[in-house]
Protein backbone atom coordinates (compact mmCIF):
# COMPACT_ATOMS: atom_id res chain seq x y z
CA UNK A 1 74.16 146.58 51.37
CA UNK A 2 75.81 149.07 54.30
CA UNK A 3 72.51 148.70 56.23
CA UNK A 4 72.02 145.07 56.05
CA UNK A 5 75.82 144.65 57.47
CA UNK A 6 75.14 146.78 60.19
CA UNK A 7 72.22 145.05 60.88
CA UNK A 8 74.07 141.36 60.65
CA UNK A 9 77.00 143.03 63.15
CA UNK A 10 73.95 144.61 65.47
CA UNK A 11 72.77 141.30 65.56
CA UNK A 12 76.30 138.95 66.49
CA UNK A 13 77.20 141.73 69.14
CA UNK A 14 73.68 141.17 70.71
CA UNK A 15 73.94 137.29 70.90
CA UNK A 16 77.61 138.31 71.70
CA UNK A 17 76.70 140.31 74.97
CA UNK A 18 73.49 138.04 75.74
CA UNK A 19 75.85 134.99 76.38
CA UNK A 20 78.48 137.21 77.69
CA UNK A 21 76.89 139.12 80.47
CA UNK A 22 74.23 136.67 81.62
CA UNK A 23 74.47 134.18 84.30
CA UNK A 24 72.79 131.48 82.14
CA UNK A 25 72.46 131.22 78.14
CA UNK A 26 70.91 128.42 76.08
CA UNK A 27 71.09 127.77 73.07
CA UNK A 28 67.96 125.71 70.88
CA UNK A 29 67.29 125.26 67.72
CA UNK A 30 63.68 125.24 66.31
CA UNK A 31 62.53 123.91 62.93
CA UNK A 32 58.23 124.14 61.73
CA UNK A 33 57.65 124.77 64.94
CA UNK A 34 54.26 126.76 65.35
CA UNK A 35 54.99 131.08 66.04
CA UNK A 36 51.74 130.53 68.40
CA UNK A 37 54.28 127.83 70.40
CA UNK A 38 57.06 130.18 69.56
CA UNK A 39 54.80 133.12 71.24
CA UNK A 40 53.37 130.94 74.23
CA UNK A 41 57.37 129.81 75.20
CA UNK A 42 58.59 133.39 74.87
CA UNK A 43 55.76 134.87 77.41
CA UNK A 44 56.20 131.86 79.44
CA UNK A 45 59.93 132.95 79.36
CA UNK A 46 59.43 136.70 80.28
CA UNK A 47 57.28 135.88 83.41
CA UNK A 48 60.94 133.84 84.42
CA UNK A 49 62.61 137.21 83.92
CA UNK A 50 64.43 134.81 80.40
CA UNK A 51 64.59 136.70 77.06
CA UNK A 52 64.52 134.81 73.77
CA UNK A 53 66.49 135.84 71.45
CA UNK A 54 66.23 134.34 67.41
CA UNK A 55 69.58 134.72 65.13
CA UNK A 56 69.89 132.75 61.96
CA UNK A 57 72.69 130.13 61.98
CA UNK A 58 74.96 131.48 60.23
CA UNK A 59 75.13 134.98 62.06
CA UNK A 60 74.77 132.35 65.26
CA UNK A 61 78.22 130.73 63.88
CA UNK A 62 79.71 134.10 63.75
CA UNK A 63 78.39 135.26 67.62
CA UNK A 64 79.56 131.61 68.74
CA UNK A 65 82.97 131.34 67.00
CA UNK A 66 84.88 133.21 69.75
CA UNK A 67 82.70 131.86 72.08
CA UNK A 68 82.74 129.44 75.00
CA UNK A 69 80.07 128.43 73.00
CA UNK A 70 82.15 127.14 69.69
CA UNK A 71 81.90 123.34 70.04
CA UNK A 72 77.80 124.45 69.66
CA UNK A 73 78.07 125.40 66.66
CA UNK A 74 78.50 122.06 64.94
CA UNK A 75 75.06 121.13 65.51
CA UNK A 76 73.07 124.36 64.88
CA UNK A 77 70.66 123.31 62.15
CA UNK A 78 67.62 125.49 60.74
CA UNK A 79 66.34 128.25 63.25
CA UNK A 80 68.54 128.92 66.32
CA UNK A 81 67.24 130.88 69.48
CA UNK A 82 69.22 132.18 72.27
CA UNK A 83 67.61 131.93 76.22
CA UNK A 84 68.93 134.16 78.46
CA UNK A 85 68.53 135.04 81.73
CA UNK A 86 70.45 136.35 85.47
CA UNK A 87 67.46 134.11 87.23
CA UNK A 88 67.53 130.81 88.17
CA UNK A 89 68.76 128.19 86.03
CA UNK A 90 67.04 125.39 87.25
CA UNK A 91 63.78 126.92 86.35
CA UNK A 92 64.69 127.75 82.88
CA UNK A 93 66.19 124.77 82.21
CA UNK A 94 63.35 122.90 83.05
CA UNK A 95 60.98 125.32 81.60
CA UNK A 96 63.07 124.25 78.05
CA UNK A 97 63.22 120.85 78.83
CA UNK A 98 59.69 120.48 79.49
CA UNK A 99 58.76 122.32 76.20
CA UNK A 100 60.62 120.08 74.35
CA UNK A 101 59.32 117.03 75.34
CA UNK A 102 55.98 118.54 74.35
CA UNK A 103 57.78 119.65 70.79
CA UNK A 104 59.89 117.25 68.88
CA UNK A 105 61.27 120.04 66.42
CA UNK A 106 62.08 121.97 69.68
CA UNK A 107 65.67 120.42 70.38
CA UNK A 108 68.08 121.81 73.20
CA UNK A 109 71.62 121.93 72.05
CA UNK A 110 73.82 123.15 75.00
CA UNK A 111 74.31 126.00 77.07
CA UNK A 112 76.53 128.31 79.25
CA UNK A 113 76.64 128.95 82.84
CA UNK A 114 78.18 131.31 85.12
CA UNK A 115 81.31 130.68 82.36
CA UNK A 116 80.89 126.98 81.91
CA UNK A 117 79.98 125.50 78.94
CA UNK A 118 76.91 123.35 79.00
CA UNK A 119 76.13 119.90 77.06
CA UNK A 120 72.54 118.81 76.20
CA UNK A 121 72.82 116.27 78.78
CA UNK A 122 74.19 118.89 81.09
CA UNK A 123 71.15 120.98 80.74
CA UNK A 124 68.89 117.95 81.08
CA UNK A 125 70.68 117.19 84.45
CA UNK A 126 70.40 120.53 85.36
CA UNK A 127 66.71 120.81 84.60
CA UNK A 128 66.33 117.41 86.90
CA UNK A 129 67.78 119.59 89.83
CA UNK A 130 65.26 120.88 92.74
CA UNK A 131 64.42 124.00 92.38
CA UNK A 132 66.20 126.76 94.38
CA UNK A 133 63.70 127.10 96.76
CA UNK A 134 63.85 123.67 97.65
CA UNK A 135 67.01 122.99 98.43
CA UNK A 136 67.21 126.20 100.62
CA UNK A 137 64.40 124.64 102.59
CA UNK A 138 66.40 121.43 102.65
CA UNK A 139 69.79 123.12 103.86
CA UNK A 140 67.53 124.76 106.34
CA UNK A 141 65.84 122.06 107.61
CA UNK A 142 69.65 120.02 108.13
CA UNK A 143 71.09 122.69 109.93
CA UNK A 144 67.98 122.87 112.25
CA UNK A 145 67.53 118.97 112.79
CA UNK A 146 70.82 118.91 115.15
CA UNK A 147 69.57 122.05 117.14
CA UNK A 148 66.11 120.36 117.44
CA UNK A 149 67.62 117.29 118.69
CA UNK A 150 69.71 118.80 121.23
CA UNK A 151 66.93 121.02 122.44
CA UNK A 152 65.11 117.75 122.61
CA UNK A 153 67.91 116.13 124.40
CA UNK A 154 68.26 118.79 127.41
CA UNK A 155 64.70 118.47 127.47
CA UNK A 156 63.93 115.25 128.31
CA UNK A 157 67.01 115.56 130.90
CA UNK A 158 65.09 118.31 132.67
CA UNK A 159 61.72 116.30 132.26
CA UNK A 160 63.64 113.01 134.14
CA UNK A 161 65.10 115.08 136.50
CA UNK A 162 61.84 116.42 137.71
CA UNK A 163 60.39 113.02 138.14
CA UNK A 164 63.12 111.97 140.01
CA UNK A 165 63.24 115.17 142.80
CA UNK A 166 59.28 113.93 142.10
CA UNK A 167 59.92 110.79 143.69
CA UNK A 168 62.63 111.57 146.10
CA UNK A 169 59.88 114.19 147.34
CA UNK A 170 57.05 111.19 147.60
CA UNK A 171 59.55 108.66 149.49
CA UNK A 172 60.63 111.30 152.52
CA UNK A 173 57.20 111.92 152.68
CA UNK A 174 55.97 115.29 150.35
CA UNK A 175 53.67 116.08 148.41
């Protein structure tokens, strides 16, 4: 009986910390769902840098109740597993997202980020978001357009210039 509540406490401090110290925790809940799915979304997960982590609800409740998490709790149902991970949340989230479209006992109940607690609209929102990437290449690109345009601006000054010393030069009779 000592071991197995050691084990239980082991087991809320990890989901405890996991939520705690990451920059972006899920939370999902998975009922008959097949352990080769299981196995194919948690390697999928570890090339993202994500852990999965698998608590049963009620040790879930426990982890959760002094959570930012708590509100969660209401709708954990059946298996629960906790996705973790300092990477980019964009990617997981859509990595989740997408694997539960494919998975209708797969089903996405919230989240945390970077302290903030996360709906399972929120995380679909956040799974709809350009990757990180992307909008780097985007902010990029808008702070280079107005340089471009000036560049292009002095340019064609300099270009009209020359025609005009061009034409000066042809009237009085050069070359």
């Amino acid at each position: 009986m000592k071991v197995g509540r050691l084990y239980r406490e082991k087991m809320v401090n990890t989901i405890q910390k996991g939520i705690e110290s990451k920059q972006v925790a899920f939370v999902v809940n998975y009922t008959k769902l097949a352990s080769g799915d299981v196995s194919a979304l948690r390697k999928t997960l570890q090339q993202k840098k994500a852990k999965m982590y698998v608590s049963r609800g009620s040790l879930a409740r426990i982890a959760l109740k002094s959570s930012v998490l708590s509100p969660v709790t209401e709708l954990l149902e059946g298996h629960t597993a906790f996705v973790w991970s300092d990477t980019d949340a964009v990617e997981i989230a859509k990595l989740l997202v997408k694997f539960a479209e494919k998975n209708d006992v797969f089903v996405i109940r919230g989240g945390v980020m970077s302290g903030k607690l996360l709906k399972k609209d929120d995380v679909k929102r956040l799974s709809d978001l350009p990757a990180k990437e992307v909008i780097l290449a985007q902010l990029i690109g808008a702070m280079k357009s107005p340089m471009t345009r000036v560049a292009r601006a002095l340019n064609s000054k300099q270009t009209e210039l020359i025609l005009i010393l061009k034409q000066i030069s042809e009237k009085r009779g050069g070359n």
